[in-house]
Protein backbone atom coordinates (compact mmCIF):
# COMPACT_ATOMS: atom_id res chain seq x y z
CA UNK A 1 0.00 0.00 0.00
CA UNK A 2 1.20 3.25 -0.56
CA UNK A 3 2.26 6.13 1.95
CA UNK A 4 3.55 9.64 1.98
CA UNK A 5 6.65 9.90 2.16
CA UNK A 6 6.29 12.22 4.96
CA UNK A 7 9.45 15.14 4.92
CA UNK A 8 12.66 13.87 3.35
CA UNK A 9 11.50 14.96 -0.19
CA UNK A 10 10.15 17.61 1.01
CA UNK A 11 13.25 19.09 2.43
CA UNK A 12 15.53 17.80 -0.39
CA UNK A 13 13.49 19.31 -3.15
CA UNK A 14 13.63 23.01 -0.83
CA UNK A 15 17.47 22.31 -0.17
CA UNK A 16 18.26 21.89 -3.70
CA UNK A 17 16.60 25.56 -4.53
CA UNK A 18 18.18 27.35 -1.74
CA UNK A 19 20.92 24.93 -0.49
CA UNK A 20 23.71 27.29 -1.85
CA UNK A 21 22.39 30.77 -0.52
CA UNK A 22 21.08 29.59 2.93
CA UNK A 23 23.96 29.55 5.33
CA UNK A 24 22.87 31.21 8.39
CA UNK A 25 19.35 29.59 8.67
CA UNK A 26 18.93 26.09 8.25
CA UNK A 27 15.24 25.71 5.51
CA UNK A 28 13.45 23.86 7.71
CA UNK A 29 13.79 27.10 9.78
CA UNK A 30 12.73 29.51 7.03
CA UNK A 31 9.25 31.54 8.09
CA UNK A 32 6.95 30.76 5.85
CA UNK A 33 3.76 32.34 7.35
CA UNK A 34 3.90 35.34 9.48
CA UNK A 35 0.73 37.20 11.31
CA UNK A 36 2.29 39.60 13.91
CA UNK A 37 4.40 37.71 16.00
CA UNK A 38 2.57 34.49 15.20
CA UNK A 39 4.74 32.40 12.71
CA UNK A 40 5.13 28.81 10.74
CA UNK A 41 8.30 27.63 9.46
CA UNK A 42 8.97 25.40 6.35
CA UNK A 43 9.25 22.58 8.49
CA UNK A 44 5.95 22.96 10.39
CA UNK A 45 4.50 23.49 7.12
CA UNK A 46 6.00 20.60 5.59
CA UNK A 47 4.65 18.19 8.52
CA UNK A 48 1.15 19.52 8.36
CA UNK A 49 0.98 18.55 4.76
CA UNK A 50 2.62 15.49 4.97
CA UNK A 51 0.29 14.16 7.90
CA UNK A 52 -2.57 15.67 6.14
CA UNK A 53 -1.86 13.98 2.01
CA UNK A 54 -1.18 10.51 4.19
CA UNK A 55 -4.72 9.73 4.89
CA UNK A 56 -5.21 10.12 1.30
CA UNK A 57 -4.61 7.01 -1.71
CA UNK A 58 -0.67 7.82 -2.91
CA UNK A 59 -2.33 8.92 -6.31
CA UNK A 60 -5.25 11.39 -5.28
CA UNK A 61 -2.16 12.69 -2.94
CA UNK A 62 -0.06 13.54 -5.40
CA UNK A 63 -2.71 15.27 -7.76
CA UNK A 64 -1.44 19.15 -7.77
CA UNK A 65 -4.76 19.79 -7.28
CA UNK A 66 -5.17 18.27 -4.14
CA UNK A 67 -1.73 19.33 -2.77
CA UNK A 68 -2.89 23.19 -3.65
CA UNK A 69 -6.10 22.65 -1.85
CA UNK A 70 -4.13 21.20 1.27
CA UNK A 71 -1.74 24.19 1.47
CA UNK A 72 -4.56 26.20 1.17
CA UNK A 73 -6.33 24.77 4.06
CA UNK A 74 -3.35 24.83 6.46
CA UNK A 75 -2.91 28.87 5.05
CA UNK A 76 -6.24 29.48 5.67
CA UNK A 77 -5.67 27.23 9.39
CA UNK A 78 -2.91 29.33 10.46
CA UNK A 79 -4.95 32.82 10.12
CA UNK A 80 -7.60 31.70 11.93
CA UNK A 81 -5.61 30.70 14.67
CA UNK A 82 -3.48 34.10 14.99
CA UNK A 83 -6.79 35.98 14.76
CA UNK A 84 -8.41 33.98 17.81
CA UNK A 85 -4.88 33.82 19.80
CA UNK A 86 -4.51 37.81 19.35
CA UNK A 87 -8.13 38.68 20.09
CA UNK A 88 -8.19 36.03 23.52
CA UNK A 89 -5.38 38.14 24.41
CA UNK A 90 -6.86 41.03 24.43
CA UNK A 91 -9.81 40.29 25.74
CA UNK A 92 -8.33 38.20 28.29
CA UNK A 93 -9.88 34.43 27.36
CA UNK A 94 -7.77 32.03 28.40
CA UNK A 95 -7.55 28.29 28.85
CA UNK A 96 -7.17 26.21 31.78
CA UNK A 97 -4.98 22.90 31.82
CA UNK A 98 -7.72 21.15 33.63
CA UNK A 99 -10.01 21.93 30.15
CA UNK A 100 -7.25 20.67 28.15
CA UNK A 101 -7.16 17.34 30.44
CA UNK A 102 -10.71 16.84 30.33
CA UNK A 103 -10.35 16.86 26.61
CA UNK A 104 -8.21 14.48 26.40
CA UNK A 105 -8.88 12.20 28.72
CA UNK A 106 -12.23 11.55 26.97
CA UNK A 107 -9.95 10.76 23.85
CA UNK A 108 -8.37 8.45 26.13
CA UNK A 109 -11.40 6.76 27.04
CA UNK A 110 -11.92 5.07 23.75
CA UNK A 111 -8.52 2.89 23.95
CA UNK A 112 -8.06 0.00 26.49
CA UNK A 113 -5.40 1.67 28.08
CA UNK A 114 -3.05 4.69 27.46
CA UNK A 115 -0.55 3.20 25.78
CA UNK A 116 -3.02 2.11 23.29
CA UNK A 117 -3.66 5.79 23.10
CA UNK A 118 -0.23 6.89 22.57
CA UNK A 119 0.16 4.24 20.04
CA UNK A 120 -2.46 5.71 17.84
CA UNK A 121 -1.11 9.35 17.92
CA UNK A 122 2.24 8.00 17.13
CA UNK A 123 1.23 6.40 14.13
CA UNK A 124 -0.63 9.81 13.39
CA UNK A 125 2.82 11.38 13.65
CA UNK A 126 1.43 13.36 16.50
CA UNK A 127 2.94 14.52 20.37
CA UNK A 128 1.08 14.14 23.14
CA UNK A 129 2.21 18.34 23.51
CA UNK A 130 0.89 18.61 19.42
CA UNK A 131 -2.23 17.33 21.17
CA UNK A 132 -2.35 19.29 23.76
CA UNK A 133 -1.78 22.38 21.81
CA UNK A 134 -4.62 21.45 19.00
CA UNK A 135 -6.90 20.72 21.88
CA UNK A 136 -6.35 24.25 23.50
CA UNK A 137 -6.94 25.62 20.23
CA UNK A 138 -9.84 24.39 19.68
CA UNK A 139 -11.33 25.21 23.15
CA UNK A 140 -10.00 28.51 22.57
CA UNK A 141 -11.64 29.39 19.76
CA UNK A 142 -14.96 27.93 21.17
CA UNK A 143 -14.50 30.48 23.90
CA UNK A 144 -13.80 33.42 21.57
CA UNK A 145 -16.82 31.93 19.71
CA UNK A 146 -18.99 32.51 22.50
CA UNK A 147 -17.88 35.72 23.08
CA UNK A 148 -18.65 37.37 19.77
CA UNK A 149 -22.20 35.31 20.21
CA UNK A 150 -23.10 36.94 23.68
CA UNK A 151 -25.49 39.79 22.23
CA UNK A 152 -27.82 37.38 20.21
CA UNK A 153 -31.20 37.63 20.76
CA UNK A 154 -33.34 34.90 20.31
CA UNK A 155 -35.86 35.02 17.54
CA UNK A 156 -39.86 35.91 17.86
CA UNK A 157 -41.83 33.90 18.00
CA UNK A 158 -43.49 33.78 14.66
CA UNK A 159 -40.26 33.51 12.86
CA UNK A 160 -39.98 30.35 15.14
CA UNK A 161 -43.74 29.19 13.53
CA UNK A 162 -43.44 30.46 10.28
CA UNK A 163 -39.85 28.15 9.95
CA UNK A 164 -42.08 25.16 11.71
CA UNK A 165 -44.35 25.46 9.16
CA UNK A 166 -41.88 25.73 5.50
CA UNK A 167 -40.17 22.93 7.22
CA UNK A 168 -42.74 20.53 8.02
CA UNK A 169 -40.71 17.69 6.44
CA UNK A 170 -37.93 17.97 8.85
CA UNK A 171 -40.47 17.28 11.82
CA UNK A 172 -41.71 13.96 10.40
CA UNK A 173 -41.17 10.97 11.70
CA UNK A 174 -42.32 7.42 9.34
CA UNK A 175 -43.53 4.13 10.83
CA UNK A 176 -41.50 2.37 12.82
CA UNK A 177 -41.48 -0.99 15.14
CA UNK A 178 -39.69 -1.98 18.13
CA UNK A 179 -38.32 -5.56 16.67
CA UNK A 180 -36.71 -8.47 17.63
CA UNK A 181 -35.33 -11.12 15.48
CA UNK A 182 -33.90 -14.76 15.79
CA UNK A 183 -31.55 -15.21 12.17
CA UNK A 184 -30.37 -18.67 10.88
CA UNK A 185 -28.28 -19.66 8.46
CA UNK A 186 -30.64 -22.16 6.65
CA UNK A 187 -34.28 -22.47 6.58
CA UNK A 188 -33.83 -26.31 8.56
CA UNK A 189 -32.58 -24.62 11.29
CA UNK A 190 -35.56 -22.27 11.02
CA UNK A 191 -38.00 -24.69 11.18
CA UNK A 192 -36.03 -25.94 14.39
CA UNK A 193 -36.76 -22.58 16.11
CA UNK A 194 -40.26 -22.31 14.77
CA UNK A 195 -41.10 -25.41 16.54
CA UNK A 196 -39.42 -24.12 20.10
CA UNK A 197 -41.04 -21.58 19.90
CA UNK A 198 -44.48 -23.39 19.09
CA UNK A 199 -43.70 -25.47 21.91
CA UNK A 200 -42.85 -22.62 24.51
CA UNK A 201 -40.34 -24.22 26.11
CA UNK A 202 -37.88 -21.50 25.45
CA UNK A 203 -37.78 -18.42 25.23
CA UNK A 204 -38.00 -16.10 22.19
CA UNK A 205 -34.81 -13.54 23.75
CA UNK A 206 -33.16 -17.22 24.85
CA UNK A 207 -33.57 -18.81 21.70
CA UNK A 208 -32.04 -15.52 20.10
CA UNK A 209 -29.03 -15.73 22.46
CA UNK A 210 -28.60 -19.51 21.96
CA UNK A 211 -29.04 -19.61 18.28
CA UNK A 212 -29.21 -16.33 16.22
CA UNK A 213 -25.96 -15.38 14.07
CA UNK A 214 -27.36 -12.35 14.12
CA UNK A 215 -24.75 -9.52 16.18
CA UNK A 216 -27.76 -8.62 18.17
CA UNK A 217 -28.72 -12.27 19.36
CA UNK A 218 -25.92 -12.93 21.70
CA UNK A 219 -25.58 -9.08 22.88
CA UNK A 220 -29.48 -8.14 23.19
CA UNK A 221 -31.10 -11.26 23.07
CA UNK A 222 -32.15 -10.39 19.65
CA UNK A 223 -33.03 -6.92 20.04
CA UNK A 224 -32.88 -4.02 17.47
CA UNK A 225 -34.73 -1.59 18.74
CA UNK A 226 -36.84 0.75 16.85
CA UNK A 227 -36.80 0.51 13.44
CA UNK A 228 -38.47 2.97 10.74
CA UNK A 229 -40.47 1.47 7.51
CA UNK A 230 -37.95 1.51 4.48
CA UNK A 231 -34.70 0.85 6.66
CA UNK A 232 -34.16 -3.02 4.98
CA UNK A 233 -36.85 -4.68 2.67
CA UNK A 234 -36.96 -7.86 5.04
CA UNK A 235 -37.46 -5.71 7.99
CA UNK A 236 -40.33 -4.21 5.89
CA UNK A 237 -42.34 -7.10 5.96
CA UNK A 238 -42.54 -7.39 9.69
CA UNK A 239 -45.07 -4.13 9.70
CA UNK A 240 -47.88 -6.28 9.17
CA UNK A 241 -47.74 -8.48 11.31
CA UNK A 242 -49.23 -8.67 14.87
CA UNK A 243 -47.85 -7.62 18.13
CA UNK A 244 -46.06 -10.08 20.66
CA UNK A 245 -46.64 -12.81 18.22
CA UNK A 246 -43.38 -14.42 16.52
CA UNK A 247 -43.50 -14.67 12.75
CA UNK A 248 -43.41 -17.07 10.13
CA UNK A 249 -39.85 -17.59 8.39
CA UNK A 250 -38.16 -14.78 5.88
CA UNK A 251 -35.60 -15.09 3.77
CA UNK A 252 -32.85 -12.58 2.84
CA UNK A 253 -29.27 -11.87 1.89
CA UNK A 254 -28.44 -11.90 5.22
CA UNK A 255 -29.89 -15.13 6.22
CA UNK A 256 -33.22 -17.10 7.41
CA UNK A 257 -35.34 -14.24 9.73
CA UNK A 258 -38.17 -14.70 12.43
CA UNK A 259 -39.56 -11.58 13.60
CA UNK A 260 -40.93 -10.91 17.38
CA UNK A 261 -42.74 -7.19 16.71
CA UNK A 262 -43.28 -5.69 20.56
CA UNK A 263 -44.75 -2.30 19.54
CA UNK A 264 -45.72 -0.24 16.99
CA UNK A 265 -45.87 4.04 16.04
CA UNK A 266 -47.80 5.51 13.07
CA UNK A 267 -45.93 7.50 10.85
CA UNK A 268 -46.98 11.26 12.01
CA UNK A 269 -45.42 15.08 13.13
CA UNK A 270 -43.84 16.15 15.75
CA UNK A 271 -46.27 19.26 17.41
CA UNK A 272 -44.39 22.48 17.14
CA UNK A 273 -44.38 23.03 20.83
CA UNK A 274 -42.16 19.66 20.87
CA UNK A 275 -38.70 20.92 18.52
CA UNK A 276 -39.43 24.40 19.86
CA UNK A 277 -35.99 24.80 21.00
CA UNK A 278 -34.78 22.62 18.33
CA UNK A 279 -36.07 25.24 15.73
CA UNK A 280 -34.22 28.27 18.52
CA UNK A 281 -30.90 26.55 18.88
CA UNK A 282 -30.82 26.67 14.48
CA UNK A 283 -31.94 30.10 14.60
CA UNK A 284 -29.17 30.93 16.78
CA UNK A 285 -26.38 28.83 15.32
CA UNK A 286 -26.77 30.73 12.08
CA UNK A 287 -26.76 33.81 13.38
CA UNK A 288 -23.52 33.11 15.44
CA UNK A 289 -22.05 31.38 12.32
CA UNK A 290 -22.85 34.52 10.57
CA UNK A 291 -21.07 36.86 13.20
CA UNK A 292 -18.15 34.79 13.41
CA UNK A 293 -17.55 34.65 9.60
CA UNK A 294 -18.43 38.55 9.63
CA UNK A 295 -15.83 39.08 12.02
CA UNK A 296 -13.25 36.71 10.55
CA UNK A 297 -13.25 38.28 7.24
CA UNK A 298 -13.04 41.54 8.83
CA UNK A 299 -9.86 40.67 11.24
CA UNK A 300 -7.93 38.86 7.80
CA UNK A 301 -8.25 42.42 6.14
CA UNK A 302 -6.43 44.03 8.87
CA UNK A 303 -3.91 41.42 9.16
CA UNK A 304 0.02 42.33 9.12
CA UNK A 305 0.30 39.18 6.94
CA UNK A 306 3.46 37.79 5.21
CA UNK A 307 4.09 34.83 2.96
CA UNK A 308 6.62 33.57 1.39
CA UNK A 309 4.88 32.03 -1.59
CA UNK A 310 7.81 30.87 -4.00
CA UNK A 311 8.72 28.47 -0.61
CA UNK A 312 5.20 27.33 -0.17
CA UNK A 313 5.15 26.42 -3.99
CA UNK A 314 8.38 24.41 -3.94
CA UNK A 315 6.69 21.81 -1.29
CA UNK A 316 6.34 18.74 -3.33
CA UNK A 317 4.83 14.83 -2.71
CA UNK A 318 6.76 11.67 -3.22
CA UNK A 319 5.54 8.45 -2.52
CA UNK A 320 6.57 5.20 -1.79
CA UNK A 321 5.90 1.39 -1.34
CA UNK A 322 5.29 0.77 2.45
CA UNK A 323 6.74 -2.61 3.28
């Protein structure tokens, strides 16, 4: 499969263009992005592409196209962050190491253990410190997010019903059963289970545990949950039939199904006064998205900006074989 090659190119391919004339500052060290006394160096730059054309096939990677729209996005990255780092300062937001360790401790809590954890970022090419810095970021500019929102009011009332009503699709809800099923692998072993279950000697949530190759069998005792109309044509079929009664055999792809249907909803709308605040929290989030964006575009026009394009330009993409 292939890989980036993450920053030996890179740097050869910037060391043959400026190897001769660079002698106090090494290129890796060259400034390629300046805002105030915010800066990024070739080398910075150079990982942030690199870890950011990896996750991408070698070929699509290597498209010019793609590279240019990377570069762009770590440009456009690095503003953003001066912007909310200068304003923070001056208006005194600031992040606490506790946040930071909340943060990532609930990234933690996904992996058995930590060194699980620091596994992954190493094979991301990321520092527990890169972490902690992109995490603080982040919470920053959440904060500074907040604090351009504070002077939203909420809207009136009949906005709130007029958007109900152009929108009444969004509030729908289709058909849907809570279902169980019991799936074998051939329609003998169906029959088997039909006659259990005739019998009542077992079970319908045992016989799923005991017998189903279904993922919910062993784990729920057969157990989906609720399910709309139009989710899976087999699970279609169980609509019809009766409550608390278990069905006669289907057939699908995924194997040999009886169904155990434990309650039923009509397809219908949810009442206005029900996704009320639903309805307020989008009102709101698109007027702070609009503030924020306002005030971004303002703050890039002021900007003391500097870039050294030509360097930027001469970052290039090998690739190679990973063994």
């Amino acid at each position: 499969m292939n890989k980036i090659f993450p920053l030996i190119f890179f740097f050869i391919s910037l060391i043959y263009l400026f190897g001769c004339t660079e002698k106090k500052e090494s290129i890796s060290q060259k400034v390629v992005l300046r805002v105030d006394d915010q800066t990024m160096t070739s080398g910075d730059f150079a990982k942030k592409l690199a870890a950011r054309l990896s996750k991408y096939d070698a070929l699509i990677a290597k498209e010019s196209s793609q590279i240019s729209q990377t570069k762009k996005s770590i440009e456009r990255e690095f503003l953003v962050q001066s912007i909310i780092k200068k304003y923070a300062v001056e208006k005194k937001i600031a992040v606490e190491k506790s946040e930071i360790d909340l943060e990532i401790n609930k990234m933690r809590s996904s992996f058995p253990d930590d060194y699980l954890f620091r596994q992954e970022l190493s094979k991301q090419g990321v520092s527990l410190f890169q972490l902690q810095n992109d995490v603080a970021l982040k919470i920053l500019e959440g904060k500074v997010f907040k604090e351009l929102s504070v002077n939203i009011k909420p809207p009136a009332e009949s906005e709130l019903i007029k958007y109900y009503n152009d929108h009444l699709d969004r509030y729908s809800f289709k058909e849907k059963i809570n279902l169980k099923q019991i799936v074998l692998s051939s329609e003998a072993a169906a029959d088997k289970i039909q006659t259990a279950l005739k019998d009542r000697k077992s079970s319908f949530e045992t016989l799923a545990q005991t017998f189903s190759i279904g993922p919910e069998g062993k784990d729920n005792g057969g157990a989906l949950g609720w399910i709309e109309k139009g989710t899976l044509e087999v699970f279609d079929k169980a609509f019809s039939l009766p409550l608390n009664t278990p069905s006669q055999t289907f057939e699908s792809p995924y194997g040999f199904h009886i169904f155990l249907v434990t309650a039923k909803v009509s397809a219908g709308q949810k009442p206005y006064i029900e996704v009320k605040s639903q309805i307020i929290r989008q009102f709101l989030e698109k007027s702070e998205q609009a503030i924020y964006n306002q005030w971004l575009s303002e703050q890039i026009k002021k900007l003391n900006y500097f870039k050294d394009t030509k360097l930027i330009d001469s970052l290039n993409v090998e690739t190679r074989e990973s063994e």
